[in-house]
Protein backbone atom coordinates (compact mmCIF):
# COMPACT_ATOMS: atom_id res chain seq x y z
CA UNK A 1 124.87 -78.17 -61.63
CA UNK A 2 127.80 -77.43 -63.71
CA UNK A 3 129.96 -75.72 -61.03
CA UNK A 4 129.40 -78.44 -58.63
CA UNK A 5 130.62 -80.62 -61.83
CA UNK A 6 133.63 -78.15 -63.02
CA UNK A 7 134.69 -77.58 -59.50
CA UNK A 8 134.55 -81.15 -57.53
CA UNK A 9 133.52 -84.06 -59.56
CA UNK A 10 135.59 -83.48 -62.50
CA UNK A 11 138.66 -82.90 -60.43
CA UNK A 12 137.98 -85.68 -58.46
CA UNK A 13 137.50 -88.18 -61.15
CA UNK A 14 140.55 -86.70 -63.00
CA UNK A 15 142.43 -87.64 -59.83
CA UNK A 16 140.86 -91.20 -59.72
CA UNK A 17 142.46 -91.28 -63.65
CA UNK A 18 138.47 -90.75 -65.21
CA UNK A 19 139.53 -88.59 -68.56
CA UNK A 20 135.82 -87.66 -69.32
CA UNK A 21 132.65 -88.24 -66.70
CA UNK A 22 129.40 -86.87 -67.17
CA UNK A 23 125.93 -85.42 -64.96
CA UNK A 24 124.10 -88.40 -67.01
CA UNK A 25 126.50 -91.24 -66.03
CA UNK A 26 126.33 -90.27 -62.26
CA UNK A 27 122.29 -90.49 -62.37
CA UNK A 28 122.95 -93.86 -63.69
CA UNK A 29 125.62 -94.63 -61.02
CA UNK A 30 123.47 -93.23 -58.57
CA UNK A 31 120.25 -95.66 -59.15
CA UNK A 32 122.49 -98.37 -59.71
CA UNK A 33 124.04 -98.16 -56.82
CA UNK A 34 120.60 -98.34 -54.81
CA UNK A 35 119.28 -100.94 -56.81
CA UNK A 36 122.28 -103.36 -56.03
CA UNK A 37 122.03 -102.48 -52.53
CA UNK A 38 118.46 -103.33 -52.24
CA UNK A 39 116.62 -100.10 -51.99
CA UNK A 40 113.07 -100.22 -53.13
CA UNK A 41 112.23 -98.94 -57.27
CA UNK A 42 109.62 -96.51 -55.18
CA UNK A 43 112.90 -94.89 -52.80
CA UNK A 44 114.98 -94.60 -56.43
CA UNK A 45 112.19 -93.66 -58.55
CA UNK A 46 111.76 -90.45 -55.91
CA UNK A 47 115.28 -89.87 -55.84
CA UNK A 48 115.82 -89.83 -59.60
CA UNK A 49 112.49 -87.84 -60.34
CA UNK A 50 111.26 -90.72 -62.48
CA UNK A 51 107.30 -91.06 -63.11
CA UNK A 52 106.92 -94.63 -63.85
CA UNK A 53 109.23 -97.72 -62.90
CA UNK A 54 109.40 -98.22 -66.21
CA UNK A 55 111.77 -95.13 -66.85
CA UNK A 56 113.35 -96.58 -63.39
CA UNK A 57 114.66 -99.57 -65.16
CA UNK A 58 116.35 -98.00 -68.35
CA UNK A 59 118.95 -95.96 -65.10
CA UNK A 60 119.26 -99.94 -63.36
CA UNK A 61 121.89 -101.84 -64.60
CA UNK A 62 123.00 -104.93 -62.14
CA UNK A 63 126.06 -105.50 -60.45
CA UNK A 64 128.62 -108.03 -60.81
CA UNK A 65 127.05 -110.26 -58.10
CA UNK A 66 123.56 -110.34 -60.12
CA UNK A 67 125.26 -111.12 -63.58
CA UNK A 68 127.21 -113.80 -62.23
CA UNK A 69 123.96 -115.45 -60.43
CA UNK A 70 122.16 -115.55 -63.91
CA UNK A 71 125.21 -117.37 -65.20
CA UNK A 72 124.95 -119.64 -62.92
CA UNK A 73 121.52 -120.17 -63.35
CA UNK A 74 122.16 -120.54 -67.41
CA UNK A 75 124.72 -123.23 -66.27
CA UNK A 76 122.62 -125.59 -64.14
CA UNK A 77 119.97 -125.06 -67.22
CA UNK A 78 121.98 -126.13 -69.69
CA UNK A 79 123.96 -128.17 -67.54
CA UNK A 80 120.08 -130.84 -66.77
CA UNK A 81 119.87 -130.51 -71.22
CA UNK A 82 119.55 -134.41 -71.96
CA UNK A 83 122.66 -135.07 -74.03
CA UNK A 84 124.64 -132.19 -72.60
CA UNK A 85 128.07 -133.20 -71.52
């Protein structure tokens, strides 16, 4: 794993103006990625070697898209508070 690091994805970050990226970060990428794109936690659990769905979720984080729907949910929430102007 570390020449395919040294020798394409460092360079290539470097190029893309990423000073430091790391193995870790790209298995978080990677199921993030899926996860915003709909693929199954079974699919990205196999893909990431995980045993449980539980260790699935710590590698999910949620896209832009996702936040900004739970805003907007927190909005129409607060927004139906009696006494909320």
């Amino acid at each position: 794993m570390g020449w395919l690091m040294s020798q394409h994805v460092k360079p290539l970050a470097e190029e893309l103006g990423m000073q430091r990226i790391h193995w870790h970060a790209l298995r978080h990428l990677n199921n993030s990625l899926m996860m915003n794109e709909g693929v199954d936690v079974a699919t990205r659990m196999d893909r990431l070697g995980h045993v449980t769905d539980r260790v699935n979720l710590i590698y999910s984080h949620s896209g832009d898209e996702a936040q900004a729907g739970g805003i907007g949910g927190d909005r129409a929430k607060i927004g139906s508070c009696p006494g909320h102007t």
